[in-house]
C-alpha atoms as a PDB file:
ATOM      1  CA  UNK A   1     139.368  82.159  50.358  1.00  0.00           C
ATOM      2  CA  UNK A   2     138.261  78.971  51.767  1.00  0.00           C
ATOM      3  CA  UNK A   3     137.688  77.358  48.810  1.00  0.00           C
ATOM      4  CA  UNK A   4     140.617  77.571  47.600  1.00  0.00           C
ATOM      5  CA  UNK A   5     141.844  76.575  50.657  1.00  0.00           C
ATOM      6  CA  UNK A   6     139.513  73.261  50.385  1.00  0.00           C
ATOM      7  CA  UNK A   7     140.767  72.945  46.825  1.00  0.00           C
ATOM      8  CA  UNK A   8     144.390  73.044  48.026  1.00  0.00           C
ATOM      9  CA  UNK A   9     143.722  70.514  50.254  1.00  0.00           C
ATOM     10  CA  UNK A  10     141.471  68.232  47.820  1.00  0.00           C
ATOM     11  CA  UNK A  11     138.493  68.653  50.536  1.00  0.00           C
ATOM     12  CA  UNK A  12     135.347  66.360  50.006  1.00  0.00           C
ATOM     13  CA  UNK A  13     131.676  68.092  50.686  1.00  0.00           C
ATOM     14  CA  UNK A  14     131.482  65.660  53.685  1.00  0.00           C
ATOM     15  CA  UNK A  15     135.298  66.952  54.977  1.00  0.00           C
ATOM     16  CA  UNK A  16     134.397  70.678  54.786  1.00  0.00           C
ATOM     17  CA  UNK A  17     131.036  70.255  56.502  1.00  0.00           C
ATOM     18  CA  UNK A  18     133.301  68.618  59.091  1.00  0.00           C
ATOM     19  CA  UNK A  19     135.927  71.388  59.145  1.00  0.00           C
ATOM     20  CA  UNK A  20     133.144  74.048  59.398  1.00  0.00           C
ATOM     21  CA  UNK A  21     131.615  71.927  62.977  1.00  0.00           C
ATOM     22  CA  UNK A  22     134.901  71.473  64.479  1.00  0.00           C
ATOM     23  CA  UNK A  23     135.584  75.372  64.290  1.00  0.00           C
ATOM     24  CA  UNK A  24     132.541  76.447  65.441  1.00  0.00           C
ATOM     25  CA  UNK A  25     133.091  73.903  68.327  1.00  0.00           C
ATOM     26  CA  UNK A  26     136.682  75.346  68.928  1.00  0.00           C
ATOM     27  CA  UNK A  27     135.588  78.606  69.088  1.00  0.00           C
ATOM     28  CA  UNK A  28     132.957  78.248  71.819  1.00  0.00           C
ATOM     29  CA  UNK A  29     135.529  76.032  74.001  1.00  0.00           C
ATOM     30  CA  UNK A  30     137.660  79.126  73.683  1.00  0.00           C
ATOM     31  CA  UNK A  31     135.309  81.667  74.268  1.00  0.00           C
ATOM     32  CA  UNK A  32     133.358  79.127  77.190  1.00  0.00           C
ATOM     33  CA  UNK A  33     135.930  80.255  80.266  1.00  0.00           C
ATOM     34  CA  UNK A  34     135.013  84.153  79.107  1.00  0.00           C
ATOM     35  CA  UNK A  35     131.659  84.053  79.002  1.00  0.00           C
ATOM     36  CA  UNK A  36     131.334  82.111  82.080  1.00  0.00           C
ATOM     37  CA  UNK A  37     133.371  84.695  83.923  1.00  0.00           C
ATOM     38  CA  UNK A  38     131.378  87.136  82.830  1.00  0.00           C
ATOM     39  CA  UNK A  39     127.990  85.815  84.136  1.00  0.00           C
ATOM     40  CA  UNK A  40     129.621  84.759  87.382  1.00  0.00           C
ATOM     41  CA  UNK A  41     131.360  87.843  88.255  1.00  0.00           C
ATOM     42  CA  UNK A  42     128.370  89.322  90.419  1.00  0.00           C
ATOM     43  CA  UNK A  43     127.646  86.118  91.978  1.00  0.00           C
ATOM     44  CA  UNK A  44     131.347  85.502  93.120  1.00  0.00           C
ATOM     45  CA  UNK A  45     131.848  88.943  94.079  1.00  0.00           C
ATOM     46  CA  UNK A  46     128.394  88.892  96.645  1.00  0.00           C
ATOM     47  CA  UNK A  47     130.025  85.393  97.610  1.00  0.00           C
ATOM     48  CA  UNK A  48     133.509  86.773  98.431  1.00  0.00           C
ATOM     49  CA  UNK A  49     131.857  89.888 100.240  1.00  0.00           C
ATOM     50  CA  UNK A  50     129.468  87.487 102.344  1.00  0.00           C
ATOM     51  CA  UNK A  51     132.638  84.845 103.319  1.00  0.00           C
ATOM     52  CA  UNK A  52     134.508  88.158 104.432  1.00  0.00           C
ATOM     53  CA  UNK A  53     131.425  89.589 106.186  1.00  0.00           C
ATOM     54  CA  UNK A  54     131.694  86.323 107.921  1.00  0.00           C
ATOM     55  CA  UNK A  55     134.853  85.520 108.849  1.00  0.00           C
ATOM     56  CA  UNK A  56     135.188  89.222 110.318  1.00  0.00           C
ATOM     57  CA  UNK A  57     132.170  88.296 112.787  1.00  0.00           C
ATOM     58  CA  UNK A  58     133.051  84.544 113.719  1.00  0.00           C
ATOM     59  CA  UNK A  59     137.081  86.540 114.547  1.00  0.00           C
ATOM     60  CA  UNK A  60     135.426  88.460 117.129  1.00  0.00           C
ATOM     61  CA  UNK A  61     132.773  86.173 118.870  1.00  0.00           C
ATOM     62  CA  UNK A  62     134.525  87.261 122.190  1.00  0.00           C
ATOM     63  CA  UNK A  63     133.041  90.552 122.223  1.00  0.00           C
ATOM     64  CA  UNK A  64     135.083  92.376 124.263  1.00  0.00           C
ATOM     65  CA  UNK A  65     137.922  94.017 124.361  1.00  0.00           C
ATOM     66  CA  UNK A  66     137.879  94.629 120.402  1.00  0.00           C
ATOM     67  CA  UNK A  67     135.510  96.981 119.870  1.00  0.00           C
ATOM     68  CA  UNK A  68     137.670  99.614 117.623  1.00  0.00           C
ATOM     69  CA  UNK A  69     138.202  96.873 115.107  1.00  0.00           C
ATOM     70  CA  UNK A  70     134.805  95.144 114.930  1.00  0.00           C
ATOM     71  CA  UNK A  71     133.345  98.414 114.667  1.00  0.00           C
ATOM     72  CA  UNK A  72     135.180  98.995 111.542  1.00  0.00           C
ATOM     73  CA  UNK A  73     133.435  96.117 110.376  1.00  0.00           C
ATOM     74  CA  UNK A  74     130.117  97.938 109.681  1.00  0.00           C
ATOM     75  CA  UNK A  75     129.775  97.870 106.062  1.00  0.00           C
ATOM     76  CA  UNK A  76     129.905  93.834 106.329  1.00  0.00           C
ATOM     77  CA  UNK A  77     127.639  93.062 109.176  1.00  0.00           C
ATOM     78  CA  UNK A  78     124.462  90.930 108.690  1.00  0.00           C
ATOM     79  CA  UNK A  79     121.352  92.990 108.725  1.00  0.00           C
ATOM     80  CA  UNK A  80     119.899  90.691 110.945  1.00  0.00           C
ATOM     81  CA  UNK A  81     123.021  90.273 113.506  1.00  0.00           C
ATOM     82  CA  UNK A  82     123.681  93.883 113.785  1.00  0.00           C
ATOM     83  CA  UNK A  83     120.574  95.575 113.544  1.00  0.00           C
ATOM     84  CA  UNK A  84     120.252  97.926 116.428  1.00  0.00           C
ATOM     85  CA  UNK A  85     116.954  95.997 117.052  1.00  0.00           C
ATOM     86  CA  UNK A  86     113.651  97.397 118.868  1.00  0.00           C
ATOM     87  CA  UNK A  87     112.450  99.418 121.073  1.00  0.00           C
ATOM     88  CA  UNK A  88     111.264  96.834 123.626  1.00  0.00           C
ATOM     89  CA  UNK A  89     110.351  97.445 126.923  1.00  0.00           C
ATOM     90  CA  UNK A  90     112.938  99.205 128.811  1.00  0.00           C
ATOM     91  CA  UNK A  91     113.852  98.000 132.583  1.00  0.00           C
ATOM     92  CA  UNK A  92     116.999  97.914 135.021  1.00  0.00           C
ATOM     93  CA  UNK A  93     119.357  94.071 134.109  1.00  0.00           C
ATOM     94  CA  UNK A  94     122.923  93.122 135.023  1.00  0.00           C
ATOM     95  CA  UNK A  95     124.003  91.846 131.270  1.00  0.00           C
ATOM     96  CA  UNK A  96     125.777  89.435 133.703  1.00  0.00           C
ATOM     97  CA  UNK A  97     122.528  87.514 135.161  1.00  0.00           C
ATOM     98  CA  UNK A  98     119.759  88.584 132.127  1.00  0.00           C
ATOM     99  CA  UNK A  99     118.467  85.247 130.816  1.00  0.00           C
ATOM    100  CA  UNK A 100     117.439  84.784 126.768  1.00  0.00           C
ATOM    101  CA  UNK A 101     113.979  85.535 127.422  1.00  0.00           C
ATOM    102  CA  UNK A 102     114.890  89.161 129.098  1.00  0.00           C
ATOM    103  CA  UNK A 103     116.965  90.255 126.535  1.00  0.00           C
ATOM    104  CA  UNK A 104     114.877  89.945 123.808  1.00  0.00           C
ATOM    105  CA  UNK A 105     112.031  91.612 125.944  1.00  0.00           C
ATOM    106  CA  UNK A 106     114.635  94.605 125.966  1.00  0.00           C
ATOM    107  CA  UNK A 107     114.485  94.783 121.806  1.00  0.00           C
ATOM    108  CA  UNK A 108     116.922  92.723 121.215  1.00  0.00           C
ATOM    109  CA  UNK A 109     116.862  89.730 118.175  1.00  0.00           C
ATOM    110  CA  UNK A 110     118.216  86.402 118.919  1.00  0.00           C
ATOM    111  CA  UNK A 111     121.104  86.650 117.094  1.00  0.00           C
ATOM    112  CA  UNK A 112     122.356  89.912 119.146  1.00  0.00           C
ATOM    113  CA  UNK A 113     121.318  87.448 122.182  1.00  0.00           C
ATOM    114  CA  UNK A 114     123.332  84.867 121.149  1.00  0.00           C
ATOM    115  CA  UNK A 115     126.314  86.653 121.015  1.00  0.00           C
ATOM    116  CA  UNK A 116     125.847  88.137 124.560  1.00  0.00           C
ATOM    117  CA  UNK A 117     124.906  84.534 125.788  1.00  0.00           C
ATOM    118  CA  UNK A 118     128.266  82.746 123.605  1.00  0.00           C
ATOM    119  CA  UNK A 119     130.124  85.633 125.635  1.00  0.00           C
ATOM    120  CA  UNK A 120     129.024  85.104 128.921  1.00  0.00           C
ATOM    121  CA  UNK A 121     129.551  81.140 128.277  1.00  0.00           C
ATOM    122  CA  UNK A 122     133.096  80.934 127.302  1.00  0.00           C
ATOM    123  CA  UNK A 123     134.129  82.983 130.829  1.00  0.00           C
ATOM    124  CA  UNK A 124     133.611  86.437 129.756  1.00  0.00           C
ATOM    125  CA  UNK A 125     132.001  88.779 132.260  1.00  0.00           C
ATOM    126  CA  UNK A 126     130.618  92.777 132.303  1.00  0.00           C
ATOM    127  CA  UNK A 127     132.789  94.563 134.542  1.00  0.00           C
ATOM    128  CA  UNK A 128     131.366  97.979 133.715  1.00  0.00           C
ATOM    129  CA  UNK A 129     128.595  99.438 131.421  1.00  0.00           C
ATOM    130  CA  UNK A 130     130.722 100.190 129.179  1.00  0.00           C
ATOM    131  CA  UNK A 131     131.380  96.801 128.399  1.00  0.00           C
ATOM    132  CA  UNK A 132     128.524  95.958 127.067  1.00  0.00           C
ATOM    133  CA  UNK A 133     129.067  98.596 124.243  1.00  0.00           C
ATOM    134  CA  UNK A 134     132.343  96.280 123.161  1.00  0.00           C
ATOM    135  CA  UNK A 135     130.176  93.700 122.256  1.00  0.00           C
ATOM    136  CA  UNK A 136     130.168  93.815 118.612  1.00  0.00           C
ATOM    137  CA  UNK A 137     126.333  92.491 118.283  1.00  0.00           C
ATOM    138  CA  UNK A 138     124.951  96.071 120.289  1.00  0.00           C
ATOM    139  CA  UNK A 139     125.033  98.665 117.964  1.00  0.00           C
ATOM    140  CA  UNK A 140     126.115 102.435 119.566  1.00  0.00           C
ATOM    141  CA  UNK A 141     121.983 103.377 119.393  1.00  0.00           C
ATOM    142  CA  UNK A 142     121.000 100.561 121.004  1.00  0.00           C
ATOM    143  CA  UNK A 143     124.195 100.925 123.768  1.00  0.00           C
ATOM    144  CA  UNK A 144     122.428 104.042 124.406  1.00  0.00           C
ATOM    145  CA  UNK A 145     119.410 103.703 125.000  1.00  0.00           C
ATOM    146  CA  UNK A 146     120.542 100.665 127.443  1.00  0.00           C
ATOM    147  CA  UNK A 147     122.530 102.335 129.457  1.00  0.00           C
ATOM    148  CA  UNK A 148     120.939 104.091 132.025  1.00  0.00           C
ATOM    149  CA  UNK A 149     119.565 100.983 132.383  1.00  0.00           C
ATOM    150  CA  UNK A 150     122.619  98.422 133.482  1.00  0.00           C
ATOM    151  CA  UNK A 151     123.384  97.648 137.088  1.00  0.00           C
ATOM    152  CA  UNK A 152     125.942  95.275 137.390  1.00  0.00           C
ATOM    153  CA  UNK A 153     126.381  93.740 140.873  1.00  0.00           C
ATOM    154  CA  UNK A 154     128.644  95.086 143.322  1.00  0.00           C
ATOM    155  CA  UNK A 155     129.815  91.742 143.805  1.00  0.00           C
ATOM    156  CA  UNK A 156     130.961  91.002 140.290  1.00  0.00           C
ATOM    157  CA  UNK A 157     133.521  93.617 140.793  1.00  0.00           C
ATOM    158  CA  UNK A 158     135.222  96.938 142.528  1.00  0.00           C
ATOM    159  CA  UNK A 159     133.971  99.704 141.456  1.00  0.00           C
ATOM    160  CA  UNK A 160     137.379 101.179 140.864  1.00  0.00           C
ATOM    161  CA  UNK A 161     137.987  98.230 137.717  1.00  0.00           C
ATOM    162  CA  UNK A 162     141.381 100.582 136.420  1.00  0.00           C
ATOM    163  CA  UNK A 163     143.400  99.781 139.949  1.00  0.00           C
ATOM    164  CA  UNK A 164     142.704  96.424 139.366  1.00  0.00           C
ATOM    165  CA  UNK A 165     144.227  93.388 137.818  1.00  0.00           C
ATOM    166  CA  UNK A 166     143.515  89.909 137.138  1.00  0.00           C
ATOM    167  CA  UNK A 167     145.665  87.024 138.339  1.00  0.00           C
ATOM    168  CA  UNK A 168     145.249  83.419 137.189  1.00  0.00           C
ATOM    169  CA  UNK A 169     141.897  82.998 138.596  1.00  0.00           C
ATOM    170  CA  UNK A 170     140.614  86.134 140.767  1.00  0.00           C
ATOM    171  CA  UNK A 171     140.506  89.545 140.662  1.00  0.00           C
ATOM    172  CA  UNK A 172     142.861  91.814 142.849  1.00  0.00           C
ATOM    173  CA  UNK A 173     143.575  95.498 143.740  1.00  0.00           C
ATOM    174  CA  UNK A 174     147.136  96.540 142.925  1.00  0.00           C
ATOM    175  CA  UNK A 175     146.945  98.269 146.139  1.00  0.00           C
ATOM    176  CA  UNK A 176     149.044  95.988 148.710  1.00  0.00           C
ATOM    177  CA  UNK A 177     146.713  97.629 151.537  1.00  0.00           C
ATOM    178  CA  UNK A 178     143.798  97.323 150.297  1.00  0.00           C
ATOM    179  CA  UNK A 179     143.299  94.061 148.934  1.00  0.00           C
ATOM    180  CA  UNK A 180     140.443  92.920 147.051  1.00  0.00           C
ATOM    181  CA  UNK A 181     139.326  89.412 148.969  1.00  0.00           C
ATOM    182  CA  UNK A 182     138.998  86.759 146.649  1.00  0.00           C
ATOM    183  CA  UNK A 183     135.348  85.370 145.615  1.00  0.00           C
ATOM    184  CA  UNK A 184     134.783  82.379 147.540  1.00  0.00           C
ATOM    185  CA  UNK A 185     131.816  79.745 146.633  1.00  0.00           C
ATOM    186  CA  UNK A 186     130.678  77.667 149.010  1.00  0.00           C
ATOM    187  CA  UNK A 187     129.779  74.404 146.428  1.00  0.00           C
ATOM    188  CA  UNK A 188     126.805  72.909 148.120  1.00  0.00           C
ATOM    189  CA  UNK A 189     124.757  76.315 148.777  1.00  0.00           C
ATOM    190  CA  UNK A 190     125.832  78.090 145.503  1.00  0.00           C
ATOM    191  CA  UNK A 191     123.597  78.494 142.008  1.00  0.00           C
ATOM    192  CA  UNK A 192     125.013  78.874 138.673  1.00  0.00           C
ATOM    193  CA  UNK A 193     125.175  82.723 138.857  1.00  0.00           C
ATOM    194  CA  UNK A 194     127.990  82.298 142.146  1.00  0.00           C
ATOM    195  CA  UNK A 195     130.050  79.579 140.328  1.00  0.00           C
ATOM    196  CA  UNK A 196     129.474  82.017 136.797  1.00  0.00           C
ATOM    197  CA  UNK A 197     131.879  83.841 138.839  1.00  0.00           C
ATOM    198  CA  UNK A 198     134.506  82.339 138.734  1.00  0.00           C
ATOM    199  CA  UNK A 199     136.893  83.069 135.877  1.00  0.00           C
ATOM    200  CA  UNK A 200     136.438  79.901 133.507  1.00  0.00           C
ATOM    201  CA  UNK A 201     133.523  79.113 134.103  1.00  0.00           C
ATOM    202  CA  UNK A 202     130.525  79.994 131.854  1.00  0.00           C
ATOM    203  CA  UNK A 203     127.154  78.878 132.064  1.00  0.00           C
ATOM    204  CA  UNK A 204     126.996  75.925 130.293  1.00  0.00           C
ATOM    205  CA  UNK A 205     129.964  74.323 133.369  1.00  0.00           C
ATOM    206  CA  UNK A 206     128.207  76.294 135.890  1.00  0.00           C
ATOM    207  CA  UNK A 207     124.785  74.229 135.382  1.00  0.00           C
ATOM    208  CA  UNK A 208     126.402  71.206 134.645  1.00  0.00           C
ATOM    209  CA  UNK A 209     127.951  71.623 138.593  1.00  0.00           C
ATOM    210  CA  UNK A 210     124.909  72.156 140.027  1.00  0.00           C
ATOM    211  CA  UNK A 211     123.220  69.494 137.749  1.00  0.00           C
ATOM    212  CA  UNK A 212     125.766  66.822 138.834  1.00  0.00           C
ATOM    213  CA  UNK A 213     125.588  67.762 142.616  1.00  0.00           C
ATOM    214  CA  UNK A 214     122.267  67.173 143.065  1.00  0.00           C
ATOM    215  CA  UNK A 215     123.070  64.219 140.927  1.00  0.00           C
ATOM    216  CA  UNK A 216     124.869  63.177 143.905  1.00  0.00           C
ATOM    217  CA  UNK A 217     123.133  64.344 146.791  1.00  0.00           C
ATOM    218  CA  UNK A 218     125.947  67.036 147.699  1.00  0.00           C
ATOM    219  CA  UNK A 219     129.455  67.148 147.458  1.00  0.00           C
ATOM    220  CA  UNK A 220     131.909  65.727 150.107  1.00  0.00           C
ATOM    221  CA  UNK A 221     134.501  67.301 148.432  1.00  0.00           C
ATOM    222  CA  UNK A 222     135.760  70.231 146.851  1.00  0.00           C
ATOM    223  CA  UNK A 223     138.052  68.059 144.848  1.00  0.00           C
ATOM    224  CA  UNK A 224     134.519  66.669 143.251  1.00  0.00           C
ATOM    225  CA  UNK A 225     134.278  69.273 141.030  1.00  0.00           C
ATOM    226  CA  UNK A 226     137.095  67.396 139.030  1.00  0.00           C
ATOM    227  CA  UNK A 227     134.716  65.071 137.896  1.00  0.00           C
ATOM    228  CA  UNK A 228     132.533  67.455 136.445  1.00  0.00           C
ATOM    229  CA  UNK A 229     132.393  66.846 132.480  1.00  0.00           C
ATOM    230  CA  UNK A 230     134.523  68.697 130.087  1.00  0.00           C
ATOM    231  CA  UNK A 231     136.247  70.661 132.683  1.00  0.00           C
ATOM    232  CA  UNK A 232     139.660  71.459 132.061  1.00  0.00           C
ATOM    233  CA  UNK A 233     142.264  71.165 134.920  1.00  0.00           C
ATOM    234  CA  UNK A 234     143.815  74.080 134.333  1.00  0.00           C
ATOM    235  CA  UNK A 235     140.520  75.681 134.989  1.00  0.00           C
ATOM    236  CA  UNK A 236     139.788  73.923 138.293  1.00  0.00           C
ATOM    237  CA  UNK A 237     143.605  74.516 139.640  1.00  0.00           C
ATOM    238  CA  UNK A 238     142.726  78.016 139.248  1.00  0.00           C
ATOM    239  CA  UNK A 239     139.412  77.827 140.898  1.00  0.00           C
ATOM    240  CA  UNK A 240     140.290  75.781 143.508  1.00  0.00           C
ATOM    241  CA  UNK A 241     141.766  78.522 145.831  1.00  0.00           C
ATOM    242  CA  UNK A 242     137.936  80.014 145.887  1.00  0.00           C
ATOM    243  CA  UNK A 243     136.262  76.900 146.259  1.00  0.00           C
ATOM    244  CA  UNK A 244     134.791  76.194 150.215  1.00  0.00           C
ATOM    245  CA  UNK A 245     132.674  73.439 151.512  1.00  0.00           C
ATOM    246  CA  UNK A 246     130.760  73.527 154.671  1.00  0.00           C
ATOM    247  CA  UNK A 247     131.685  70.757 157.228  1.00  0.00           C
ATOM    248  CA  UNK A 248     128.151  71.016 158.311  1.00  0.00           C
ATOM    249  CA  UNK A 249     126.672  70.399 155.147  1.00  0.00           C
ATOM    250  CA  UNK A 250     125.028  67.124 155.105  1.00  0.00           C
ATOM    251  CA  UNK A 251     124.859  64.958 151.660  1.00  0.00           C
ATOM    252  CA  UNK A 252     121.588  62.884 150.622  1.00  0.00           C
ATOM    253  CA  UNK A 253     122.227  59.174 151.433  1.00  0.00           C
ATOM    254  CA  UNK A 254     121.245  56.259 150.065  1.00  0.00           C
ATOM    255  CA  UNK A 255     119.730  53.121 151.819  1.00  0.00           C
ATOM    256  CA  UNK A 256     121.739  50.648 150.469  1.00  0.00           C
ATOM    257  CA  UNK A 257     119.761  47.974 151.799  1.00  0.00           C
ATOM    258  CA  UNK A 258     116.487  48.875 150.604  1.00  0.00           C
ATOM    259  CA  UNK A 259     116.755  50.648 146.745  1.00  0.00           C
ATOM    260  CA  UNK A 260     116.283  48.322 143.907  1.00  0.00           C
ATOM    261  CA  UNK A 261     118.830  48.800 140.222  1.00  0.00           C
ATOM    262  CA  UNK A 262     117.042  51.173 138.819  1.00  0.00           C
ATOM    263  CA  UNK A 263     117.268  53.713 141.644  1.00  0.00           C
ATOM    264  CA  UNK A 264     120.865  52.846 142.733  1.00  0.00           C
ATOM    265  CA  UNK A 265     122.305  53.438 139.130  1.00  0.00           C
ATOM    266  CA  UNK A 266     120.638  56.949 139.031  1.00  0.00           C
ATOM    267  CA  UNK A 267     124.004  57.815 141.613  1.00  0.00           C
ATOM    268  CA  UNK A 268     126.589  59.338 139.452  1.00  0.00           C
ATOM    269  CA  UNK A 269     129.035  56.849 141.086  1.00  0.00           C
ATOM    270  CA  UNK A 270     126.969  53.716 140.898  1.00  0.00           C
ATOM    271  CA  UNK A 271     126.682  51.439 137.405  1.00  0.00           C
ATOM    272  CA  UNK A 272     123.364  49.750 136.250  1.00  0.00           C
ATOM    273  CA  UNK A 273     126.158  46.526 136.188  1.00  0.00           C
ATOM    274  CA  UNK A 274     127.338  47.593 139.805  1.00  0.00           C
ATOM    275  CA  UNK A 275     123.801  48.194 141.207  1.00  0.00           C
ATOM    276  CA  UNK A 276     122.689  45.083 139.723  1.00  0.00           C
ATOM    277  CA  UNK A 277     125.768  43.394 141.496  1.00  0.00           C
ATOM    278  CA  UNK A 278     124.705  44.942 144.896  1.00  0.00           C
ATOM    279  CA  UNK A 279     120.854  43.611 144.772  1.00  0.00           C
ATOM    280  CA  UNK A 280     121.877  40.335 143.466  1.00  0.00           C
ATOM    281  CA  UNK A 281     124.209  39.464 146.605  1.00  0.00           C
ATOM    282  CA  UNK A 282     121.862  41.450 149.058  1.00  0.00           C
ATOM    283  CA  UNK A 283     119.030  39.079 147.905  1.00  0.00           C
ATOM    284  CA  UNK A 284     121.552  36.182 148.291  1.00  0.00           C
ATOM    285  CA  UNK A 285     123.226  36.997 151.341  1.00  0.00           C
ATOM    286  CA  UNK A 286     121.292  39.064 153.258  1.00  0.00           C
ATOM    287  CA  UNK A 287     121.305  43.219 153.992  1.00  0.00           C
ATOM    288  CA  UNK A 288     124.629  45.149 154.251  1.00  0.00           C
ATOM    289  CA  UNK A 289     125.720  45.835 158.080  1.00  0.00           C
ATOM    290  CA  UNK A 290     128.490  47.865 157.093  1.00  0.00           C
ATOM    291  CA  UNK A 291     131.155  49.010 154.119  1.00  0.00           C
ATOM    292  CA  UNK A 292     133.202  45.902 154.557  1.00  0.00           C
ATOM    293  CA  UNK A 293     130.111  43.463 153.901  1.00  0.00           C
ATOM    294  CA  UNK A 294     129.977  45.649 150.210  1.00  0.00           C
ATOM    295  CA  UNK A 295     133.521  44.758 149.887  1.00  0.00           C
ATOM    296  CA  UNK A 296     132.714  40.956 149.331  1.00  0.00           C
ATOM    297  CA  UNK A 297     130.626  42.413 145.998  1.00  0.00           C
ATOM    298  CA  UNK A 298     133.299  41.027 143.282  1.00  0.00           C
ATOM    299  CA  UNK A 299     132.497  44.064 141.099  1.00  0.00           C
ATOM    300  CA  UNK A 300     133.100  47.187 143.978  1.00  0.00           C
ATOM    301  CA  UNK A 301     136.879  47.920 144.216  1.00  0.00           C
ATOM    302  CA  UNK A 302     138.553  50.018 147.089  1.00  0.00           C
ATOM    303  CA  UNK A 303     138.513  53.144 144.899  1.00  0.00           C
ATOM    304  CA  UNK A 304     134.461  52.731 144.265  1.00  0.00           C
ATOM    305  CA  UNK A 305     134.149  52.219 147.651  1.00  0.00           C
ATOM    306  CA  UNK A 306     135.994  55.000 149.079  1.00  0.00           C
ATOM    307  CA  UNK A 307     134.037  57.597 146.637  1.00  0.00           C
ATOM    308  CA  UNK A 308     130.388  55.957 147.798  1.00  0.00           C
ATOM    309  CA  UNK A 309     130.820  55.902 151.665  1.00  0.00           C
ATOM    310  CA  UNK A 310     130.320  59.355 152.291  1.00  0.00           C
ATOM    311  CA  UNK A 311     126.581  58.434 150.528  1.00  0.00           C
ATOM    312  CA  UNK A 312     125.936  54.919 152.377  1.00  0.00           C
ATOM    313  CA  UNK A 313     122.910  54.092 154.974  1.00  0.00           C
ATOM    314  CA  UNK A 314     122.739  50.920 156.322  1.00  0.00           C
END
């Protein structure tokens, strides 16, 4: 048949050799987008199944409060994420204070840690044992065998967590007589686990607080925990209610007259350019008697001033 067809056609030995190539190349360009869906299919099913698997987990990194859905979730989870872990050694924790280190020493692996520790950052708290079992990383076994286990301070919550509910920033009895008193911090005594809380504020702002106040030398000011890096407003308005300051409390000050740069830029408030400014015109002018000789320093303004005083020695 297809040489009569290349008779037809008047086809030269050269022309049919051609035609023959140009089919055979035809017919794999046709049958290419088959046979590569064929080979691929397993691969791009175990990659569809892993970017579900993993999406699922990173739409519940809150933990709690979601525990009938995540739970679902079983058939996707990560071996390695939601193993129920090992035996460890077992001893009494409050999930709300357990560091890393004691965690893992309970059988847990780092990435059920993490979870609990990404929790506990972003604000969230363990109100009751039973919280601990929403947290999608703790598998029912493990829950189990944990439980007896938990003691969650008294001062995290009332015992009685179903008569209460939470406000913008504290926690309070729907009973009108018998109100639950509101958490108050004192800023210059507290550690990280008083100002963990408050609502909004995890670990990672509750060490940067006490980080930047001894930074300073003490706070002054309840209002300085504004400055404090990253923190939202709408967090500290809703904090501020439960924030106290001692009138005795007395800050760390700084002998103006006698550190050189390097230790007056160290203060949170103070520049190397500023400190540099302060040394220059005490070597040319003589020590500081009082704020308004620091005034006459071109590069302090009122505002820089007014923040520093509470910190001066002369």
């Amino acid at each position: 048949m297809l040489r009569q067809f290349f008779k037809y056609f008047k086809f030269s030995r050269i022309e049919q050799n051609g035609f023959f190539v140009l089919s055979i190349l035809m017919l794999f360009l046709f049958s290419f987008p088959f046979i590569a869906n064929f080979f691929s299919k397993s691969d791009l099913n175990l990659e569809s199944y892993n970017i579900q698997a993993f999406t699922s987990v990173e739409n519940d990194t809150t933990g709690v409060g979601q525990s009938n859905d995540y739970r679902s979730l079983g058939d996707h989870r990560d071996k390695d994420t939601y193993d129920k872990g090992g035996e460890g050694s077992l001893f009494r924790f409050d999930p709300n204070r357990l560091d890393k280190a004691g965690w893992i020493k309970l059988g847990l692996k780092e990435k059920q840690v993490q979870v609990i520790l990404n929790y506990r950052e972003k604000g969230g708290r363990f109100y009751k044992k039973e919280d601990l079992a929403k947290i999608y990383s703790i598998s029912p076994a493990k829950f189990k065998q944990l439980e007896n286990y938990i003691e969650i301070a008294p001062t995290t919550v009332k015992n009685q967590v179903q008569n209460i509910e939470k406000n913008s920033a504290g926690w309070f009895t729907n009973n009108a007589e018998n109100k639950l008193k509101p958490l108050e911090v004192e800023i210059n005594n507290a550690d990280t686990t008083a100002f963990i809380a408050l609502r909004g504020i995890g670990s990672t702002f509750a060490k940067r607080i006490v980080k930047y106040r001894e930074s300073l030398g003490g706070f002054v000011s309840v209002d300085q925990i504004k400055e404090i890096y990253g923190l939202p407003v709408e967090t500290f308005d809703a904090i501020l209610p439960f924030l106290k300051i001692s009138p005795h409390h007395a800050v760390s000050k700084l002998t103006i007259n006698e550190l050189d740069v390097k230790s007056l830029s160290k203060h949170p408030y103070i520049s190397f350019k500023q400190g540099t400014a302060i040394v220059n015109y005490r070597n040319q002018h003589g020590h500081f008697r009082n704020l308004e000789d620091l005034k006459k320093v071109i590069l302090l303004d009122d505002d820089f001033l007014r923040k520093l005083a509470p910190y001066l020695i002369f």
